[in-house]
N, C-alpha and C. Protein backbone atom coordinates (compact mmCIF):
# COMPACT_ATOMS: atom_id res chain seq x y z
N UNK A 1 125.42 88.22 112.91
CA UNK A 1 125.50 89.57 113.47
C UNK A 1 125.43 89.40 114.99
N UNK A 2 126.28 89.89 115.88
CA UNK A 2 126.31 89.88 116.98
C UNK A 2 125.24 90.61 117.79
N UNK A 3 124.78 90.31 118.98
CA UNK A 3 123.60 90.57 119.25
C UNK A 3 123.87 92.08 119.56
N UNK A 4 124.42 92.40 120.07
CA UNK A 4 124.63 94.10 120.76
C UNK A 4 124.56 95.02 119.21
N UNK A 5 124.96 94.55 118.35
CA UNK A 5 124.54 95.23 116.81
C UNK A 5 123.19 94.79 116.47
N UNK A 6 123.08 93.95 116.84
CA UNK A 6 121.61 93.58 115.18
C UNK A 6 120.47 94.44 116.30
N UNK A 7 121.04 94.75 118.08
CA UNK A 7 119.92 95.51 118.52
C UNK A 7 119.77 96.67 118.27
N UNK A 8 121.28 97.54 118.42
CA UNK A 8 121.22 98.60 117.81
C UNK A 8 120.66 99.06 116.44
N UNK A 9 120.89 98.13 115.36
CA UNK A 9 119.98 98.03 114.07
C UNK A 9 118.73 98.41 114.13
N UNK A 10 118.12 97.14 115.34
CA UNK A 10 116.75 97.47 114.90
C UNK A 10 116.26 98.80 116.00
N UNK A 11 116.62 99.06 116.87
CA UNK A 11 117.12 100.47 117.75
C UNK A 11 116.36 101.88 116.49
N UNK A 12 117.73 101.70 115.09
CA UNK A 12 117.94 102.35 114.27
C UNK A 12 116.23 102.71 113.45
N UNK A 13 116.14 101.25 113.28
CA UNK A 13 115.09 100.75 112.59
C UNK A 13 113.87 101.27 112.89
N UNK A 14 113.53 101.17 113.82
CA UNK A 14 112.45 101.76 114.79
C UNK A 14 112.43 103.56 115.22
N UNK A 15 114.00 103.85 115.27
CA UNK A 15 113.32 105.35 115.09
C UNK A 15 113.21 105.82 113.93
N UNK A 16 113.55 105.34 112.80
CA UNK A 16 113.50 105.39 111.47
C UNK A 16 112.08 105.56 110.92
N UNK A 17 111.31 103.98 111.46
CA UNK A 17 110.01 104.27 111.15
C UNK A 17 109.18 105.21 112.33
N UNK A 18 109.33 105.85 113.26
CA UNK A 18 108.68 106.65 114.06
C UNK A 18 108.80 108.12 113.11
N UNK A 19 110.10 108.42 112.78
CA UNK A 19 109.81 109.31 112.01
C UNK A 19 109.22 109.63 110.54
N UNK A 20 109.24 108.30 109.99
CA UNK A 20 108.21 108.12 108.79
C UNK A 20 106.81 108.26 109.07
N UNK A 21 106.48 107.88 110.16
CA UNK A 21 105.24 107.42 111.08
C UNK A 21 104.64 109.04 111.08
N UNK A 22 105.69 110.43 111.14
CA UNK A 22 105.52 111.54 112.19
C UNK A 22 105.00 112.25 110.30
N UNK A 23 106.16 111.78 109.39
CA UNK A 23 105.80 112.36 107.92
C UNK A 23 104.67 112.13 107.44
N UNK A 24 104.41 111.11 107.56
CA UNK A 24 102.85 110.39 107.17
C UNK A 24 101.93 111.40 107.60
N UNK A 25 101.87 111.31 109.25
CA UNK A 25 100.94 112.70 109.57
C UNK A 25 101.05 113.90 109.48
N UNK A 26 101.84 114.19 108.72
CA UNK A 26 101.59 115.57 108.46
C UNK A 26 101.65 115.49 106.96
N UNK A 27 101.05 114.15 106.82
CA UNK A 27 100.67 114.44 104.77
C UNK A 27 99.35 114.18 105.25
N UNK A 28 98.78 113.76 105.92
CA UNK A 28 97.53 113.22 106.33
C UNK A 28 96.83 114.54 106.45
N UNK A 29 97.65 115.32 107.59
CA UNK A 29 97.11 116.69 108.12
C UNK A 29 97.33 117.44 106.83
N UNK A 30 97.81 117.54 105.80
CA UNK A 30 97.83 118.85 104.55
C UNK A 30 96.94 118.18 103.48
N UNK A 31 96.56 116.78 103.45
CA UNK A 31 95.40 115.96 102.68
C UNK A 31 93.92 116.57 103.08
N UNK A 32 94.03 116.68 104.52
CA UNK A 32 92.77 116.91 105.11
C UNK A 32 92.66 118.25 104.71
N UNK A 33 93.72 119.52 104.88
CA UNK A 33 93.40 120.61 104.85
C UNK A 33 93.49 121.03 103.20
N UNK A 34 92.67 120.48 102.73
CA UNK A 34 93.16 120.46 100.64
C UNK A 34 94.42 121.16 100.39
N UNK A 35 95.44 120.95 100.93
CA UNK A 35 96.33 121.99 100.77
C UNK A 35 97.80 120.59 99.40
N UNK A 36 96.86 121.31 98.38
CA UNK A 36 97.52 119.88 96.91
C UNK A 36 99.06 120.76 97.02
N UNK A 37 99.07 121.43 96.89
CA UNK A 37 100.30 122.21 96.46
C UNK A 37 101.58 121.43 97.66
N UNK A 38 101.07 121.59 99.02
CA UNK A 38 101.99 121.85 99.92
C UNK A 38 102.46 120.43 100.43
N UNK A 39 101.16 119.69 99.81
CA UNK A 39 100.67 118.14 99.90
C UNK A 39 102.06 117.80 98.87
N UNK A 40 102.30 118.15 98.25
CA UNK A 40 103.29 117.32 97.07
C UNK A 40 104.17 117.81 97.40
N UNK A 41 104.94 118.71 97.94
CA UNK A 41 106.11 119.06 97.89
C UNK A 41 106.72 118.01 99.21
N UNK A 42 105.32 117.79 100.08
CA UNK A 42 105.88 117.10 101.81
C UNK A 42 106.49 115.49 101.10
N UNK A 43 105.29 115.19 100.63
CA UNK A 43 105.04 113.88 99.95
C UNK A 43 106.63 113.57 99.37
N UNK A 44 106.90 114.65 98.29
CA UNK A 44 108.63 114.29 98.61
C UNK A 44 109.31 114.29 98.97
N UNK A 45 109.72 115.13 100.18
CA UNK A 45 110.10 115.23 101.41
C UNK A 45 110.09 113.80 101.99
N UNK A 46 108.92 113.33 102.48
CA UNK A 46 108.60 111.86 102.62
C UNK A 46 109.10 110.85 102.37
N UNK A 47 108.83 110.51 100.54
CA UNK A 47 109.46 109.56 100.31
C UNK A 47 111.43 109.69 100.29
N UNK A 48 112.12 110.89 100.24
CA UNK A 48 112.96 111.04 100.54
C UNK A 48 113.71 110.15 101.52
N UNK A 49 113.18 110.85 102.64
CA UNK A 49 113.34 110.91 104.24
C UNK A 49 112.94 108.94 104.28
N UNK A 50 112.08 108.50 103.77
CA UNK A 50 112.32 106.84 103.55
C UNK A 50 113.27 106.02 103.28
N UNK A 51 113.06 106.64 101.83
CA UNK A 51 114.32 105.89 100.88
C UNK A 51 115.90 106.32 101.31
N UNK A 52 115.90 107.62 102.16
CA UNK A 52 117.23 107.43 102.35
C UNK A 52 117.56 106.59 104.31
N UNK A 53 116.54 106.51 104.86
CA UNK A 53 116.24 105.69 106.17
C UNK A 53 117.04 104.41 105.60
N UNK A 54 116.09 103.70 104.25
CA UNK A 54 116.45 101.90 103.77
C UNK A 54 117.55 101.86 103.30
N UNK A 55 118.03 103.21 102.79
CA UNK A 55 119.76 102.70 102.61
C UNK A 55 120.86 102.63 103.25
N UNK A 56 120.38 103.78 104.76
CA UNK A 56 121.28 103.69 105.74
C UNK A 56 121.05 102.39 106.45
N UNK A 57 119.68 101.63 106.85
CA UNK A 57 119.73 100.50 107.38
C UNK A 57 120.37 99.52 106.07
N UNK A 58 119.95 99.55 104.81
CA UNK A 58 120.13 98.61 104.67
C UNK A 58 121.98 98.29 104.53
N UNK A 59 122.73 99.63 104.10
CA UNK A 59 124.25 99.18 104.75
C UNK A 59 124.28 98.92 105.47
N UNK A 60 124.19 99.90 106.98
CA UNK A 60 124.38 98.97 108.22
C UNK A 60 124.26 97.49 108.36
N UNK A 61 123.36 97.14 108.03
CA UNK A 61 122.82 95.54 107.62
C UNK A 61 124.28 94.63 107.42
N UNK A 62 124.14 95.50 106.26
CA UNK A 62 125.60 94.71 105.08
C UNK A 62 126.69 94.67 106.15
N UNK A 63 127.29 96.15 106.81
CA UNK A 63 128.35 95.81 107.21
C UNK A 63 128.47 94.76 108.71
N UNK A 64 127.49 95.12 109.29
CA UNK A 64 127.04 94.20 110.68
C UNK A 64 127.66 92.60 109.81
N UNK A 65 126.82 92.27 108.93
CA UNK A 65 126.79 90.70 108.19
C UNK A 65 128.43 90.52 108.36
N UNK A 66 128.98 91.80 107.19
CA UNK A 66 130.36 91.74 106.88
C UNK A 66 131.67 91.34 107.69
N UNK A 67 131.50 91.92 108.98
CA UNK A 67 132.42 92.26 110.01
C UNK A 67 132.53 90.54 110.55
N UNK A 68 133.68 90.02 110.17
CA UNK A 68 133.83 88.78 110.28
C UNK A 68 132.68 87.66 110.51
N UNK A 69 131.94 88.09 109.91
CA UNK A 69 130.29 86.68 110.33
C UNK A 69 130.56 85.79 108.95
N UNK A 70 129.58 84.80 109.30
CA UNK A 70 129.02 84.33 107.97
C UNK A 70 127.95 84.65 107.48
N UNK A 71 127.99 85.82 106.57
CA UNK A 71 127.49 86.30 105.82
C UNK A 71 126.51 85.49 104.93
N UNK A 72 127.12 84.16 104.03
CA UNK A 72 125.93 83.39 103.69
C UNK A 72 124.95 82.93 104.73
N UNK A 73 125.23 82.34 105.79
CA UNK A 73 124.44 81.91 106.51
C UNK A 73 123.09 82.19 107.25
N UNK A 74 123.78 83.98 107.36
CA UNK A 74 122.84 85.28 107.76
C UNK A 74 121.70 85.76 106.56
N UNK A 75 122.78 85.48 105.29
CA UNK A 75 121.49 86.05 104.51
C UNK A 75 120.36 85.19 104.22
N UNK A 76 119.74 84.14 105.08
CA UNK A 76 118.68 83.59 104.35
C UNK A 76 117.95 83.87 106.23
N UNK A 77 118.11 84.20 106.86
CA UNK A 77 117.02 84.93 107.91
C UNK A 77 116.34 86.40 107.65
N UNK A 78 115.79 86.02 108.43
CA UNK A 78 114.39 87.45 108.16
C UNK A 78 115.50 88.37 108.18
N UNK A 79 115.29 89.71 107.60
CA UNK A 79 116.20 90.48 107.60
C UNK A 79 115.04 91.93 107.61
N UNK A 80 113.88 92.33 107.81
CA UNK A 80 113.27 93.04 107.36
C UNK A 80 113.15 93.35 108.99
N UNK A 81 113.65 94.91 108.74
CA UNK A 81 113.64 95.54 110.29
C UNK A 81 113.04 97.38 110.24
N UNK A 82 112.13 97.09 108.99
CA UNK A 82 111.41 98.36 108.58
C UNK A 82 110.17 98.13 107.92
N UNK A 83 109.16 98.66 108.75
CA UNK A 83 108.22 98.64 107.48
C UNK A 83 108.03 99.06 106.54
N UNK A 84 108.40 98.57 105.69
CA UNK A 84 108.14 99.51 104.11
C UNK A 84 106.63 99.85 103.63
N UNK A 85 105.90 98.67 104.03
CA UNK A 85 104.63 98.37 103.38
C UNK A 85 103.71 99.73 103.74
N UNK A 86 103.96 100.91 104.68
CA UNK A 86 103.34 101.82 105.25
C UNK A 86 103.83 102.74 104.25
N UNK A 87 104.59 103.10 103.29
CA UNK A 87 104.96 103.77 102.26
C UNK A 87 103.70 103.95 101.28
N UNK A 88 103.39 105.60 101.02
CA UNK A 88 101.90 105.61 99.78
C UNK A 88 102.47 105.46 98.50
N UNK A 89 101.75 104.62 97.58
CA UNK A 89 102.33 104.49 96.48
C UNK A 89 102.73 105.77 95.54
N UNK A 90 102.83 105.69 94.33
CA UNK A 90 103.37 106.64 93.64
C UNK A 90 102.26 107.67 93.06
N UNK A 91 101.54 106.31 92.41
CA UNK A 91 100.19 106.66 91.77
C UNK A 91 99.03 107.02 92.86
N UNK A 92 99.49 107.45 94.29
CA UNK A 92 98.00 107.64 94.69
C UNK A 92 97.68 109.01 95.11
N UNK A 93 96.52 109.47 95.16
CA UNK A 93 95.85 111.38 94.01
C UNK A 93 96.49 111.91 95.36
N UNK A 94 96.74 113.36 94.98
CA UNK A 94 97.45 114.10 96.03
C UNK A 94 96.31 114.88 96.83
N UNK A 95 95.35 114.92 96.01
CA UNK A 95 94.69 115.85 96.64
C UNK A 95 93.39 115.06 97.70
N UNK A 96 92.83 115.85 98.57
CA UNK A 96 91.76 115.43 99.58
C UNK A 96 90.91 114.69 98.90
């Protein structure tokens, strides 16, 4: 991947997680205020607004690789330009 892309990527990447970063707190802020109801509806909102972040990076990814590179060669470097690991699991209680 040429460098002026894989920066823009992670460019991408980074406001991606700022705004996951911004969802988080305001599940944090409706956790604190017992508000379960309003808490679950954000929460999917949330994971939404994630899962559809990792599929736009993760094409971009693909096509950056695609666009005449070597693609095998690329895929065995770090490739992780999001934190996922900041994602709440599925199973964890909605309420305060």
């Amino acid at each position: 991947m040429n460098e002026e892309i894989r920066q823009s990527v992670l460019a991408a990447a980074l406001a991606i997680e700022r705004l996951n970063q911004a969802f988080e707190k305001r599940a944090d802020a409706l956790r604190q205020a017992g508000d379960a109801k309003a808490l679950t509806q954000w929460l999917t909102a949330t994971h939404a607004m994630r899962d559809s972040g990792n599929i736009y990076l993760s094409w971009a990814k693909h096509y950056a690789r695609s666009a005449g590179t070597d693609a095998a060669a690329e895929e065995s470097e770090p490739d992780e330009l999001l934190d996922e690991g900041s994602s709440w699991p599925p199973d964890q209680h909605l309420a305060p």
